[in-house]
Protein backbone atom coordinates (compact mmCIF):
# COMPACT_ATOMS: atom_id res chain seq x y z
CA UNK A 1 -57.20 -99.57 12.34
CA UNK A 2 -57.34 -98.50 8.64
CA UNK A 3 -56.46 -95.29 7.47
CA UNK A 4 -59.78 -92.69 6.26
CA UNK A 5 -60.19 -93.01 2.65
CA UNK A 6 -58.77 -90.23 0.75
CA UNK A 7 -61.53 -88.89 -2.09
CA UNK A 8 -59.10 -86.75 -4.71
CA UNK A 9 -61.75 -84.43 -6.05
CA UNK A 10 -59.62 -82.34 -8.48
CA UNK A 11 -59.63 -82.05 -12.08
CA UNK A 12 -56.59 -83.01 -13.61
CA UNK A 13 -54.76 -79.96 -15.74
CA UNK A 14 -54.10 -81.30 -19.03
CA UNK A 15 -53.70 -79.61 -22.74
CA UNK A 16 -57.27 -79.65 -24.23
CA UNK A 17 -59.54 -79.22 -20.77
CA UNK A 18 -62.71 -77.23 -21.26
CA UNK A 19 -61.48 -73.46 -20.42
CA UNK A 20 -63.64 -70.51 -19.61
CA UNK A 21 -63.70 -68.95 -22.95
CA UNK A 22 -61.54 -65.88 -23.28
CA UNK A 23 -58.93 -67.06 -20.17
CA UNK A 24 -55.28 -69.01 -21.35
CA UNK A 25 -55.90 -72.24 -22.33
CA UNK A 26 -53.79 -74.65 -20.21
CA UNK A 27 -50.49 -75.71 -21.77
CA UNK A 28 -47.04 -77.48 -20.52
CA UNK A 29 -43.77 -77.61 -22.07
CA UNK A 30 -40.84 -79.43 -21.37
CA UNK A 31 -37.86 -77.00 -20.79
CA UNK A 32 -35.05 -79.51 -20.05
CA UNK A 33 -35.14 -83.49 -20.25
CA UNK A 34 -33.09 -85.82 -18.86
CA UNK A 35 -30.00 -86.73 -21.09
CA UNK A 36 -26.23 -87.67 -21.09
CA UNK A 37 -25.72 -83.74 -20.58
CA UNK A 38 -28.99 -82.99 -18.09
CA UNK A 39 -30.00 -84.86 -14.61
CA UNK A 40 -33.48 -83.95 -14.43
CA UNK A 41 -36.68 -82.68 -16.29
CA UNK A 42 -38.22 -79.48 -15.81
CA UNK A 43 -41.62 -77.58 -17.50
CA UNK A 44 -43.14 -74.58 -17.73
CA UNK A 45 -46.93 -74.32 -17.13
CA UNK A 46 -48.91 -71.41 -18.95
CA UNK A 47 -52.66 -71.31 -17.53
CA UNK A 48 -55.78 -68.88 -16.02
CA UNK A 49 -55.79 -68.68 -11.93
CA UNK A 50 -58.97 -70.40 -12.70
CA UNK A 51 -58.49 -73.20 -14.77
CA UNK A 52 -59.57 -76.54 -13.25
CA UNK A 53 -60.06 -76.80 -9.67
CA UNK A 54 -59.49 -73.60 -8.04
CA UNK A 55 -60.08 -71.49 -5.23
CA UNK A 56 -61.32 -68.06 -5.67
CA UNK A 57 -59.77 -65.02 -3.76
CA UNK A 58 -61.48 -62.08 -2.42
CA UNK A 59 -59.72 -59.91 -4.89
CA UNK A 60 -61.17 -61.59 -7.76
CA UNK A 61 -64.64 -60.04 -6.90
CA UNK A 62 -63.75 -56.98 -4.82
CA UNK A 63 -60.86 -54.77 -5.39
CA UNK A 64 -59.98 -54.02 -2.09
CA UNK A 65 -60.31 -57.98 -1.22
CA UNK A 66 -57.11 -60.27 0.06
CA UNK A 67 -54.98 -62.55 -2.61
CA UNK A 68 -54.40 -65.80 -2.36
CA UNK A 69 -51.51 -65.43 -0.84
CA UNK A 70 -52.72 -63.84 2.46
CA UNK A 71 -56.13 -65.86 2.21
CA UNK A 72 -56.56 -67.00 5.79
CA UNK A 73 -56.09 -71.42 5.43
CA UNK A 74 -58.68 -72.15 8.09
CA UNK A 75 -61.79 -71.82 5.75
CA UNK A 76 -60.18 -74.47 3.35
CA UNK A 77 -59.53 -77.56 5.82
CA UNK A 78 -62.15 -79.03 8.06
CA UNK A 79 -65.58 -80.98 8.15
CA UNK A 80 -68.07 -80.41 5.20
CA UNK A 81 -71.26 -81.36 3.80
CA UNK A 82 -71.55 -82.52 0.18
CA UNK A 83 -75.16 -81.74 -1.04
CA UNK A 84 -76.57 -83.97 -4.22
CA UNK A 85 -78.29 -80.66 -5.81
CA UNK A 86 -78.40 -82.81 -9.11
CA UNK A 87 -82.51 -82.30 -9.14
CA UNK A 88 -81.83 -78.14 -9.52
CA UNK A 89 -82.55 -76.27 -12.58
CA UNK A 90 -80.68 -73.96 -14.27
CA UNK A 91 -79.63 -72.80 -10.47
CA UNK A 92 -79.29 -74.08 -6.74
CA UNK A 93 -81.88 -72.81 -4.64
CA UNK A 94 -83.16 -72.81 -1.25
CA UNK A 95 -86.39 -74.76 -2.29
CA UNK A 96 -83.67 -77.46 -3.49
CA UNK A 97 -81.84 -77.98 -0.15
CA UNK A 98 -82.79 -80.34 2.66
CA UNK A 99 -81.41 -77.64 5.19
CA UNK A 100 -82.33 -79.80 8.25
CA UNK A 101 -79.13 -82.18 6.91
CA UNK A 102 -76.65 -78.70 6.71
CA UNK A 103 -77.15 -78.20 10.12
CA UNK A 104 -73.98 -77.12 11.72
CA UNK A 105 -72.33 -77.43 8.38
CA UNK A 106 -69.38 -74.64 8.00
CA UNK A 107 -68.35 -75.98 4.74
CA UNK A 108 -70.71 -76.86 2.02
CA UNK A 109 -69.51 -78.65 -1.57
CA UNK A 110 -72.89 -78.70 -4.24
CA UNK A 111 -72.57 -81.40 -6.81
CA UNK A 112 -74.62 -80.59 -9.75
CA UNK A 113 -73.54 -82.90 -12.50
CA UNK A 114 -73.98 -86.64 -13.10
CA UNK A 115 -70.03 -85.97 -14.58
CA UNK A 116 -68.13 -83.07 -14.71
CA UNK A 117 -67.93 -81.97 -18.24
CA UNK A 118 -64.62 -83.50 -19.72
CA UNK A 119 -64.44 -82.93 -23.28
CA UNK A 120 -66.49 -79.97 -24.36
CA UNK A 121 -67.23 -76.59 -22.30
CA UNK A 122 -70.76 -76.12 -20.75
CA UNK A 123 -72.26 -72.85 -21.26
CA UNK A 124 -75.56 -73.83 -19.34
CA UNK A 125 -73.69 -74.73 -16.06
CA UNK A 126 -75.95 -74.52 -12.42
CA UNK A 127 -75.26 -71.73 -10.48
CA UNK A 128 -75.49 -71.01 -6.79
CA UNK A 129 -78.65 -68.37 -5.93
CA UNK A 130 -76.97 -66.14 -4.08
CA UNK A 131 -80.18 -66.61 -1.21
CA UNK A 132 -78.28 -70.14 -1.04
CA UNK A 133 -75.26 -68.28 -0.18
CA UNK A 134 -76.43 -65.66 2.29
CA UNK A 135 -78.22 -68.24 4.24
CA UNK A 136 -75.50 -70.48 4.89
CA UNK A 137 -73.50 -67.62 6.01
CA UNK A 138 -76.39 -66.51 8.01
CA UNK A 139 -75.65 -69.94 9.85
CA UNK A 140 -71.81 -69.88 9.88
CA UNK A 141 -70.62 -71.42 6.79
CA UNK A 142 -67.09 -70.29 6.37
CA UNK A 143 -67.14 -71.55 2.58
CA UNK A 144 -68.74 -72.91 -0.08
CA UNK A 145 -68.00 -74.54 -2.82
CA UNK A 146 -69.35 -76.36 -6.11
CA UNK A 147 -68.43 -78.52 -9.32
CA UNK A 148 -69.42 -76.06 -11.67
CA UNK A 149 -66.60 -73.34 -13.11
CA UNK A 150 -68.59 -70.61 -11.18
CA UNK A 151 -71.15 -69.94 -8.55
CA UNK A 152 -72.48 -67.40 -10.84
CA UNK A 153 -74.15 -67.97 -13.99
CA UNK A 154 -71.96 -67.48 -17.06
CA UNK A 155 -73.14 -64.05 -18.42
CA UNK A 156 -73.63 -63.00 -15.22
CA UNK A 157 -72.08 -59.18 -15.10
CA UNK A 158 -73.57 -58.49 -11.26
CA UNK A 159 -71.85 -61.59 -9.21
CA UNK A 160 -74.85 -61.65 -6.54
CA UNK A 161 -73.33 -65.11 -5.69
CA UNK A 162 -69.57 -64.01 -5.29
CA UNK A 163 -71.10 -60.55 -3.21
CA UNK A 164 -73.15 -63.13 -1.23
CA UNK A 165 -70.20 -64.69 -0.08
CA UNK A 166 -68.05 -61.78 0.44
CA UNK A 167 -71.08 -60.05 2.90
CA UNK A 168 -70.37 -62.96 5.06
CA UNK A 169 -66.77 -63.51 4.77
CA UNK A 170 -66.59 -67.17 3.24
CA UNK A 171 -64.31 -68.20 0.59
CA UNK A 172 -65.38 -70.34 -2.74
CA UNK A 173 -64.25 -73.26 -4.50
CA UNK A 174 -64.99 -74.26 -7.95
CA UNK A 175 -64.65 -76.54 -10.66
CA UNK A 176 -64.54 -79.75 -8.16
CA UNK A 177 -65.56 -83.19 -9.28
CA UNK A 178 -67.93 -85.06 -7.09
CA UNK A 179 -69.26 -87.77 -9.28
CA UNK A 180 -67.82 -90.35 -7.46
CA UNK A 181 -68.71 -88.58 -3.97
CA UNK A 182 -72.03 -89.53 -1.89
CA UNK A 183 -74.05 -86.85 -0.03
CA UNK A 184 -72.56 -86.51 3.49
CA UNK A 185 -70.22 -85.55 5.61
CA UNK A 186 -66.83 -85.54 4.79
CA UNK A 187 -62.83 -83.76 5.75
CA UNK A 188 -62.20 -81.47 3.33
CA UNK A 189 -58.70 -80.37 2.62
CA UNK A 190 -58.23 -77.48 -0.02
CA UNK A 191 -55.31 -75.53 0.01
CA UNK A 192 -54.87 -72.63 -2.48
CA UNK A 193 -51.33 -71.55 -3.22
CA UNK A 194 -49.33 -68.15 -1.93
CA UNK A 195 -49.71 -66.46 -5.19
CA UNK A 196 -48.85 -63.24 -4.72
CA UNK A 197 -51.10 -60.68 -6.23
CA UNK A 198 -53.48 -63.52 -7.54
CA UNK A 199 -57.59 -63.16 -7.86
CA UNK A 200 -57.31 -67.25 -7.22
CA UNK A 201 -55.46 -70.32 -7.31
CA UNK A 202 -55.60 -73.87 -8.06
CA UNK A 203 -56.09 -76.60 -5.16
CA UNK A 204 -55.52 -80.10 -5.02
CA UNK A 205 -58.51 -80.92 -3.16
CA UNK A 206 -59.59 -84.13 -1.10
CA UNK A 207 -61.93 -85.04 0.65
CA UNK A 208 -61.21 -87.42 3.39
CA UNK A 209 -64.51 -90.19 5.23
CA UNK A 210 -64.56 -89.31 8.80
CA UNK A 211 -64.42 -92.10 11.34
């Protein structure tokens, strides 16, 4: 029997990605290279907690919320639903979803672009209404997550979205690519690092087909 597929659906860090405007950009550099006089090549990575694919922390919307470091793993591995929410405008919301199909779904990933911006930054990006968010946890979702760089709208300075989701206890990811993903079901695995004292962390997520 052949192994389940394995779906990477991480951006790739690289010098020049579009960056939330304000936050580091992202930039490597070589400290040692191999040579007659080194063994081995080592960098040094300068970037924001929330640069590419990420997972947000509870602290980085409520001051008394965990780091990433003691973020409980559980939310961040196990079956999801990915929901084609390419037909919403301007944001996700509850007249968009086929809810009959998230069922049962504890983990819910929200593709909103044909392709994840590459080259430029998008200031117009699709949020998540945060009556999205409250009723999925009203059903159990234990996290949610979406391709854009936030569930909340840019120049939002209220975070209804990121409150949603802390009333209920989930946990967020953001900035995934799902162009190459069809709606369904799906194994997520999403690990955030132990950053200690971090408002989020980058994730190498997958997203494995179920048998």
């Amino acid at each position: 029997m052949s192994e389940p597929r394995i779906i990477d659906i991480s951006q790739t860090l690289r010098v020049g990605m579009p960056n939330w405007p304000g936050e580091p950009e992202f930039a490597y550099t070589r400290k040692a290279e191999i040579s007659d006089d080194c063994p081995v090549n080592t960098g040094e990575v300068v970037m924001s907690t929330h640069a590419g694919t990420h997972a947000d922390a509870p602290l980085h919307y409520h001051a008394d919320g965990v780091d990433s470091a003691r973020s409980d793993l559980a939310a961040y591995v196990g079956e999801c639903a990915v929901v084609d929410a390419r037909n919403a405008i301007d944001a996700v919301k509850i007249e968009d979803i086929d809810w009959d199909e998230l069922a049962g779904a504890k983990r819910v990933l929200f593709r909103t672009y044909d392709r994840v911006p590459r080259a430029a930054w998008d200031h117009g990006f699709s949020a998540i209404d945060h009556a999205v968010v409250d009723r999925l946890g009203q059903q159990g979702a234990v996290l949610i997550g979406t391709d854009t760089p936030s569930l909340d709208p840019m120049t939002s300075k209220t975070m209804d979205a990121h409150h949603a989701v802390r009333r209920h206890d989930m946990r967020i990811l953001e900035g995934l690519v799902l162009d190459h993903v069809a709606e369904g079901r799906y194994e997520l695995v999403a690990l955030p690092l132990p950053i200690e004292g971090a408002d989020a962390s980058p994730v190498r997520a997958i997203l494995r087909e179920l048998a």
